[in-house]
Protein backbone atom coordinates (compact mmCIF):
# COMPACT_ATOMS: atom_id res chain seq x y z
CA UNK A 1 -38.74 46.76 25.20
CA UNK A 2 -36.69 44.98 27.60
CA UNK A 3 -35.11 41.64 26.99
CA UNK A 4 -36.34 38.54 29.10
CA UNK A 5 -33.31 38.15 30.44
CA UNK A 6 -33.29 41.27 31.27
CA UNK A 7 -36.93 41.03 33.10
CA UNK A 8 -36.57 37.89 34.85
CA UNK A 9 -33.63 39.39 36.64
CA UNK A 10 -35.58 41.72 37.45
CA UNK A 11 -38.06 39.74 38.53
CA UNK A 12 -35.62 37.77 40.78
CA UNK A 13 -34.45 40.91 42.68
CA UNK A 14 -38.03 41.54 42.99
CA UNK A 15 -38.35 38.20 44.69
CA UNK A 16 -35.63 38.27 47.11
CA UNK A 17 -36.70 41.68 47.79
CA UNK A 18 -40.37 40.16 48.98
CA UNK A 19 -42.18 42.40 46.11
CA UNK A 20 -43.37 39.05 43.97
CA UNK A 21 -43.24 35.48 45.12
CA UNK A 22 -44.50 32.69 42.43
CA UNK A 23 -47.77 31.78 41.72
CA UNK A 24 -48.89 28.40 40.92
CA UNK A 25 -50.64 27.40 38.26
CA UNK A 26 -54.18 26.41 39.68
CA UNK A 27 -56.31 29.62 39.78
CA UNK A 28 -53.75 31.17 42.54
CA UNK A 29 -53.45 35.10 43.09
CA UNK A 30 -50.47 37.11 43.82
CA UNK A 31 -50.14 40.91 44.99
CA UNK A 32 -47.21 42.74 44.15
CA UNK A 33 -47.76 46.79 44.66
CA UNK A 34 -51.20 46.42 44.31
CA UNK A 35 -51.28 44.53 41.31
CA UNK A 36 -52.98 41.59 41.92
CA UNK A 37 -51.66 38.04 39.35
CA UNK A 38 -54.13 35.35 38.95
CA UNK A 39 -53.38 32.08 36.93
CA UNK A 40 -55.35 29.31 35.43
CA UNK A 41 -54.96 25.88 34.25
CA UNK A 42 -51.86 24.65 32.23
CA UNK A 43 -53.79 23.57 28.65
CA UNK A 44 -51.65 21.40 26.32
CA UNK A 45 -52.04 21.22 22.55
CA UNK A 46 -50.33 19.99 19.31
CA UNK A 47 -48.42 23.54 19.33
CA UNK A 48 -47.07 23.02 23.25
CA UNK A 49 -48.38 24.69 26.64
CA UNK A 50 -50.13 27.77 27.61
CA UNK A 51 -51.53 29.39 31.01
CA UNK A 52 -54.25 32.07 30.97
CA UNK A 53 -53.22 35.27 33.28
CA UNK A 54 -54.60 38.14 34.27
CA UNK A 55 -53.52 41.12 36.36
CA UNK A 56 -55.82 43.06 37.96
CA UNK A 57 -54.61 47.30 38.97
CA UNK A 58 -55.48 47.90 42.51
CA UNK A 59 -53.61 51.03 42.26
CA UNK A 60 -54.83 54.84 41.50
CA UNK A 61 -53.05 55.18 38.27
CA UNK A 62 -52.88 53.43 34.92
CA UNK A 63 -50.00 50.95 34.17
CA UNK A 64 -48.55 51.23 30.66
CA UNK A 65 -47.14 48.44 30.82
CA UNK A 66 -46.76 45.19 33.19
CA UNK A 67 -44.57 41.88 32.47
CA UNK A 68 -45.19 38.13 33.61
CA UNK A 69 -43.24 35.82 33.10
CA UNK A 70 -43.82 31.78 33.73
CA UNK A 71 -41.99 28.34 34.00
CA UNK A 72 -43.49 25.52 32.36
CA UNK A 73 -42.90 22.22 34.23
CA UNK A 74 -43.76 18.21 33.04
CA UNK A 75 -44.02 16.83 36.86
CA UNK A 76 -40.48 18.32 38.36
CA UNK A 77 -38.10 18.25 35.02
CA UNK A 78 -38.46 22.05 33.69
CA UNK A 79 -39.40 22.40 30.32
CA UNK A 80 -38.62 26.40 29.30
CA UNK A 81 -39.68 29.71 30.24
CA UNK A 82 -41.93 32.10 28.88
CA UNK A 83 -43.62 36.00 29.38
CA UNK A 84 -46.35 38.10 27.85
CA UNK A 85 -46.53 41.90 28.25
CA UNK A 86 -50.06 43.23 29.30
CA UNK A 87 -50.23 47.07 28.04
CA UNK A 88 -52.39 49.80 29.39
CA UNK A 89 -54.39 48.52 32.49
CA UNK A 90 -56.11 51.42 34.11
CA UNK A 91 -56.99 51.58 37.78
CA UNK A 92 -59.79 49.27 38.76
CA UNK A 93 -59.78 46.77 35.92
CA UNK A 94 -57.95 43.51 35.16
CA UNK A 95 -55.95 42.61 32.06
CA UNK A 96 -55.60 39.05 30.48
CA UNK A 97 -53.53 36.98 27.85
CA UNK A 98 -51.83 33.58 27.50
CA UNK A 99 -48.18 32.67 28.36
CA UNK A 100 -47.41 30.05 25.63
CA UNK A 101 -44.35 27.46 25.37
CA UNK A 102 -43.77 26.09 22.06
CA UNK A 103 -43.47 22.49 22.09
CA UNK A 104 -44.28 21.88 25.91
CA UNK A 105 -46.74 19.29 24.80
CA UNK A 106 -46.25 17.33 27.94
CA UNK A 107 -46.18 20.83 30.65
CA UNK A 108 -48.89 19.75 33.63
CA UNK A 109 -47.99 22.61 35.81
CA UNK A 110 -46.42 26.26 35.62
CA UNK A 111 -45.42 29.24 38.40
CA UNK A 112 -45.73 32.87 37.50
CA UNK A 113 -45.02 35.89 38.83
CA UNK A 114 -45.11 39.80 37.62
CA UNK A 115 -41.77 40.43 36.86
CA UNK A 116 -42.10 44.31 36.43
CA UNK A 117 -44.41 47.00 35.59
CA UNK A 118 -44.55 50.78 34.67
């Protein structure tokens, strides 16, 4: 498994490259190779922040593995970073889980963005 560090740098290059460009955090969709990254609402509770995603594989063959990572946010002061692994999406059909930050108790917003896949 690769490190965050590791995937966010990824992720970066990714960005500059034009492959992935943030989502917000308001029910927003993003297309990166025909995978398709949709968001929901930052929740808050006593634990800290989470954000439900989903990825959805617009492509012809199954992806073992794809990465998103987030930035949590309490108005513009950043508050940490976060990523979830979704395993084993096969053509046609979306994947979901939660990106969670431990004590962001006061996060209001969050971007995301596929970081890498294969």
């Amino acid at each position: 498994m690769k490190s965050f560090s590791a995937v966010l740098a990824f992720g970066v290059a990714a960005c500059v490259a034009g492959v992935a460009a943030p989502a917000s955090a308001q029910s927003s969709a993003q297309s990166s190779a025909a995978l398709q990254l949709t968001t929901g609402k930052v929740v808050t509770d006593p634990a800290g922040a989470f954000i439900s995603v989903s990825v959805k594989n617009g492509t012809t063959a199954p992806i073992s593995e794809t990465y998103v990572a987030c930035e949590f946010f309490a108005g513009n002061r950043a508050l940490g970073k976060s990523s979830t692994t979704l395993f084993s999406i096969v053509p046609g059909v979306t994947g979901t889980d939660q990106v969670r930050l431990l004590g962001g108790t006061s996060a209001n917003r969050a971007t995301c963005a596929i970081t890498g896949h294969k």
